[in-house]
Protein backbone atom coordinates (compact mmCIF):
# COMPACT_ATOMS: atom_id res chain seq x y z
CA UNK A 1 7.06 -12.84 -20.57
CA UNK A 2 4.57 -15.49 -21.43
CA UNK A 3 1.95 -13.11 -20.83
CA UNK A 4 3.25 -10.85 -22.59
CA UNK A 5 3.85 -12.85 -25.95
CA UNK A 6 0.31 -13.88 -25.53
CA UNK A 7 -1.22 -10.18 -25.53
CA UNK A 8 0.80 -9.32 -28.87
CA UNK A 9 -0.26 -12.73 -30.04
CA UNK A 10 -4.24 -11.87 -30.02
CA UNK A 11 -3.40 -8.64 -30.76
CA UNK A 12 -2.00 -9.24 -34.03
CA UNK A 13 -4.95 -10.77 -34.66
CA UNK A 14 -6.93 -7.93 -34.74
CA UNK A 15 -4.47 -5.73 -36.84
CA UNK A 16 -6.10 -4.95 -40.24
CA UNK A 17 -2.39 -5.89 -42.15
CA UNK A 18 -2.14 -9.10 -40.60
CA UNK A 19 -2.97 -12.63 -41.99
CA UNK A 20 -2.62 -16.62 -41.46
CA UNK A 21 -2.84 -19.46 -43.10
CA UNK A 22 -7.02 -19.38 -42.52
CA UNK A 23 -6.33 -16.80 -45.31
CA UNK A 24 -6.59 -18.27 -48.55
CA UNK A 25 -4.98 -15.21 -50.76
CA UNK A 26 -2.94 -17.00 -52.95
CA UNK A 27 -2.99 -15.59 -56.29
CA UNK A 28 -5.27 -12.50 -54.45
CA UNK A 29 -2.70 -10.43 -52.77
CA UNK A 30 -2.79 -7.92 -55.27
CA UNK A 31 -6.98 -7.62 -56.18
CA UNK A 32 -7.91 -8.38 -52.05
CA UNK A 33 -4.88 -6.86 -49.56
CA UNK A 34 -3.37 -4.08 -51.58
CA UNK A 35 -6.03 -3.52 -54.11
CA UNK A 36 -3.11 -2.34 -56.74
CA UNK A 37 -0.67 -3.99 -59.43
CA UNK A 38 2.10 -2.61 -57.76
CA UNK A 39 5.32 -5.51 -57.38
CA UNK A 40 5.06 -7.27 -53.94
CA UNK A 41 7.97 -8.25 -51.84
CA UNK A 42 8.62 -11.04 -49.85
CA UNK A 43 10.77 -10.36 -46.33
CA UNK A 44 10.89 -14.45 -44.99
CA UNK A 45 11.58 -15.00 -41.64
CA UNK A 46 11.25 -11.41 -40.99
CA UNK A 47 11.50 -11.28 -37.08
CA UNK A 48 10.17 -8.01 -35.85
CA UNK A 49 9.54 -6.72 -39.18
CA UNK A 50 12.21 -3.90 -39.77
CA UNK A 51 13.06 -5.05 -42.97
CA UNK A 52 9.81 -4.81 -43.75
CA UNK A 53 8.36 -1.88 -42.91
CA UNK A 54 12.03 -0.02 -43.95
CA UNK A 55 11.68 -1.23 -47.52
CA UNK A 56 8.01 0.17 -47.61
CA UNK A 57 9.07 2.76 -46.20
CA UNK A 58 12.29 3.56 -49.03
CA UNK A 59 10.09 2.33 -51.80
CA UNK A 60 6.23 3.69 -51.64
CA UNK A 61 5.65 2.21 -55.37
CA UNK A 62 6.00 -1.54 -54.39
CA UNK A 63 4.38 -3.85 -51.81
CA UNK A 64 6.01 -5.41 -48.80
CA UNK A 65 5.04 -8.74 -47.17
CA UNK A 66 6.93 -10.25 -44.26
CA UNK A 67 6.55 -13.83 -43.44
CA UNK A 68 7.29 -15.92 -40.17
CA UNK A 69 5.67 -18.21 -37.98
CA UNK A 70 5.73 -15.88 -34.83
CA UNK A 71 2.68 -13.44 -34.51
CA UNK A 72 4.56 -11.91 -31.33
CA UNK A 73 7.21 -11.23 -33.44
CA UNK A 74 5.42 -9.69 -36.50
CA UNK A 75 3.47 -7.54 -33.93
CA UNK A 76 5.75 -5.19 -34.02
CA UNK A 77 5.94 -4.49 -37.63
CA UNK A 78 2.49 -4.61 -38.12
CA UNK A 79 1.68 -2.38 -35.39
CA UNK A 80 4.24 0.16 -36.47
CA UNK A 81 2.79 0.24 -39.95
CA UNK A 82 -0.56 0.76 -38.53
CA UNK A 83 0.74 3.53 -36.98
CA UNK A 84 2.95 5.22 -39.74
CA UNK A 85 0.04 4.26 -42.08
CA UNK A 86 2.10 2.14 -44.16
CA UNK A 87 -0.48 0.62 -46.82
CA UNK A 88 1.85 -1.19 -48.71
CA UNK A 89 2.51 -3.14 -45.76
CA UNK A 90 1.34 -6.78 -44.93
CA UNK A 91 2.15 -9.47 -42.84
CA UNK A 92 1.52 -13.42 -42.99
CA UNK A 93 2.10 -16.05 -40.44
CA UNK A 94 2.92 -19.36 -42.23
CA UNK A 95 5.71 -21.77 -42.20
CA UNK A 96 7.79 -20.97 -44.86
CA UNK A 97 8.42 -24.78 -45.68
CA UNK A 98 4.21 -23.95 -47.41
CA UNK A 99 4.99 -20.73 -48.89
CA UNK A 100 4.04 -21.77 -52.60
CA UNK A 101 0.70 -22.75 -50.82
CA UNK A 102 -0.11 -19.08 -50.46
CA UNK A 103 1.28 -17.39 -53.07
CA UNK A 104 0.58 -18.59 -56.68
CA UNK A 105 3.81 -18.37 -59.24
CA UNK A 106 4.73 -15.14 -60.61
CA UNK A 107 2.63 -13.06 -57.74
CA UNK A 108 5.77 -12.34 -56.02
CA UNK A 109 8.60 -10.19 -57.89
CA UNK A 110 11.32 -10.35 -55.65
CA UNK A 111 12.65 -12.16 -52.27
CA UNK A 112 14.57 -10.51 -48.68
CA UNK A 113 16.17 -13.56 -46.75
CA UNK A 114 17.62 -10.88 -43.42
CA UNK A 115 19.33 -12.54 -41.01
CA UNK A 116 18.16 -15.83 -40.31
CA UNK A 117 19.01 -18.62 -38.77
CA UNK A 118 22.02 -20.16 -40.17
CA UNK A 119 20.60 -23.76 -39.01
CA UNK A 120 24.80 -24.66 -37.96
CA UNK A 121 23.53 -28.29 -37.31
CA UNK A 122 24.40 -30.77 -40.15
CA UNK A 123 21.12 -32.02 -39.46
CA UNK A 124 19.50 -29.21 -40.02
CA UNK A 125 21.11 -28.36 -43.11
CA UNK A 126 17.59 -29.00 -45.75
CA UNK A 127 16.16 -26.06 -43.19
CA UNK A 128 18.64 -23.39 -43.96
CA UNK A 129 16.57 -20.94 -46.23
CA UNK A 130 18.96 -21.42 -48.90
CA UNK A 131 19.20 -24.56 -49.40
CA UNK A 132 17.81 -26.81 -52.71
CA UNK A 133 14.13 -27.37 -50.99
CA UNK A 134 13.75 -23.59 -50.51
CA UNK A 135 15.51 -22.50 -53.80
CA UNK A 136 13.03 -24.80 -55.69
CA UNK A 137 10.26 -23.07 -53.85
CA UNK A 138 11.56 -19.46 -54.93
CA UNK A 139 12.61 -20.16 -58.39
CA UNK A 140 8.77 -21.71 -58.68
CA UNK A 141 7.41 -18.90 -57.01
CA UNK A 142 9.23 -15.80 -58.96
CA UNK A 143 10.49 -17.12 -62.42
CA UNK A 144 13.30 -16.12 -64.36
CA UNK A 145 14.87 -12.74 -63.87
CA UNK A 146 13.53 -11.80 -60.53
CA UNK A 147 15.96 -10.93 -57.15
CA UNK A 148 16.80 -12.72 -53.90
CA UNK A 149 18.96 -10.89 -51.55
CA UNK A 150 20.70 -12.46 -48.71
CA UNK A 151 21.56 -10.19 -45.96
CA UNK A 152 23.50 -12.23 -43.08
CA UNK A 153 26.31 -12.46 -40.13
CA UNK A 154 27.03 -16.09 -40.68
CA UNK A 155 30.76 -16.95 -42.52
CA UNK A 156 28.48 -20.56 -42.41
CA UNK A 157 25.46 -20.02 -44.22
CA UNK A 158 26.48 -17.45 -46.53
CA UNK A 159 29.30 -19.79 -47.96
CA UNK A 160 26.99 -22.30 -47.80
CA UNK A 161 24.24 -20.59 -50.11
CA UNK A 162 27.77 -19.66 -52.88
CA UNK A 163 28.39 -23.78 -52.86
CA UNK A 164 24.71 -24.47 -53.09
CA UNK A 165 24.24 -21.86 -56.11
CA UNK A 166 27.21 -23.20 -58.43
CA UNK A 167 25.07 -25.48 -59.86
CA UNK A 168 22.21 -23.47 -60.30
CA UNK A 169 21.18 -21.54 -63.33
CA UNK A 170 21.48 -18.12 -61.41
CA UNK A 171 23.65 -14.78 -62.39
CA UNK A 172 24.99 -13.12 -59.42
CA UNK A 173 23.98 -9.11 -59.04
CA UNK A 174 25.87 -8.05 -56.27
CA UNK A 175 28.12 -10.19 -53.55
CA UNK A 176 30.00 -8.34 -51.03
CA UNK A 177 31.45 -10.33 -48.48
CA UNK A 178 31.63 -7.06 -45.72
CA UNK A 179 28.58 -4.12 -46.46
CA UNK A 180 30.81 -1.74 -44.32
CA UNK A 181 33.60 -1.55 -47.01
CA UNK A 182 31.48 -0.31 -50.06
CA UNK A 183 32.27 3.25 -50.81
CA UNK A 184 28.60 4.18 -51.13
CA UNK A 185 26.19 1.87 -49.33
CA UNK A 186 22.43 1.39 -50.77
CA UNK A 187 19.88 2.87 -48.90
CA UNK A 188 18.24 -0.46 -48.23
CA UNK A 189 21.20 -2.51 -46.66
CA UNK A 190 21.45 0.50 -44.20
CA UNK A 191 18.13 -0.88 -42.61
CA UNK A 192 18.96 -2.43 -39.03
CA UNK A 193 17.26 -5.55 -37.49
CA UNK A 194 17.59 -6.13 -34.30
CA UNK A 195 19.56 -9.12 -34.67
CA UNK A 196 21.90 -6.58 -37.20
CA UNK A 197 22.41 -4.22 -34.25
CA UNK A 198 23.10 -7.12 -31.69
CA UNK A 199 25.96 -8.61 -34.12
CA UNK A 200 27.46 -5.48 -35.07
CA UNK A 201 27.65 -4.43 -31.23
CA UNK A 202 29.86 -7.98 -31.35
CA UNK A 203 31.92 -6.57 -34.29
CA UNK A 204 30.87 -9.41 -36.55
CA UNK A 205 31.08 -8.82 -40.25
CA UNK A 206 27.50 -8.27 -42.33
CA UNK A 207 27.32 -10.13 -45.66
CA UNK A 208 24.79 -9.72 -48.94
CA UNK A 209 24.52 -11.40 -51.73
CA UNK A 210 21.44 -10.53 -54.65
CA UNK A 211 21.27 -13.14 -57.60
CA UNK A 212 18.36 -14.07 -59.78
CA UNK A 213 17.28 -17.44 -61.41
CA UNK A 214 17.89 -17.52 -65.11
């Protein structure tokens, strides 16, 4: 297994959509990766990538980015948009905690937080991708009148992210607190992560919630 994570681990490295933090791109994503103007799209902690490469996939007119700190994670993504020649496809490894260090404000036009870790631990409650520190960071990073969607399993951390946003100048899109019972479901919130698949196997409920800072 070690092995294993190591091999995808240089490999990524070698992948012509791939960057790190030896990357200094911030405020260059658009002249230097994707050589357009098209709107670019954040996926954070994006795992494997499925959210990813689905939404470039759905929506050819915009730019994708997925961001996490595991290459042998990402290597899947990236390698599958190498191989579907997805061009609006990129993928960073950074900590999120430094994501304003890489992208400069306004570069980014909207924000995909897919299932991750609801951080259950009190103590771990300033990690929890929704909480003040990170909202700061997004609100910075796209300005006024530009969408985060929060796609998630956990009852905890998506009633966590509706306390944390009452006192926050934000106007709610869309909230649904079970996908499954809309009568026609968006193309988008049909993509499946692997963590989506494992949960619904479980018959756990899938939440979203889109809002925008005002």
């Amino acid at each position: 297994m070690a092995k294993n994570k190591l091999k995808k681990f240089n490999e990524y490295d070698t992948f012509t959509n791939t960057y790190d933090a030896r990357n200094q791109l911030k405020g260059k994503w658009h002249a230097e990766v994707f050589k357009n103007n098209k709107p670019i799209t954040l996926e954070l902690a994006c795992g494997r990538g499925e959210y990813t490469t689905g939404l470039a996939q759905l929506y050819p007119e915009r730019n994708f980015i997925g961001v996490d700190v595991k290459a042998s994670r990402m290597w899947q993504g990236a390698k599958f948009a190498l191989e579907n020649n997805l061009q609006n496809v990129a993928f960073i490894r950074i900590q999120i905690d430094f994501l304003n260090d890489f992208f400069a404000n306004g570069e980014v036009d909207e924000i995909w937080i897919t299932f991750p870790d609801p951080q259950p631990q009190k103590t771990r409650e300033k990690q929890r991708l929704t909480s003040p520190k990170f909202l700061e960071k997004y609100a910075q990073l796209l300005g006024r009148n530009k969408f985060i969607n929060l796609k998630t399993d956990s009852d905890l951390l998506f009633n966590y992210t509706l306390e944390t946003l009452t006192d926050k100048n934000v106007q709610m899109n869309e909230l649904y607190m079970n996908i499954d019972e809309l009568d026609e479901m968006k193309e988008e919130l049909k993509i499946k992560t692997y963590y989506e698949k494992m949960w619904r196997e479980k018959g756990i409920i899938i939440k979203y919630l889109k809002f925008q800072f005002t």
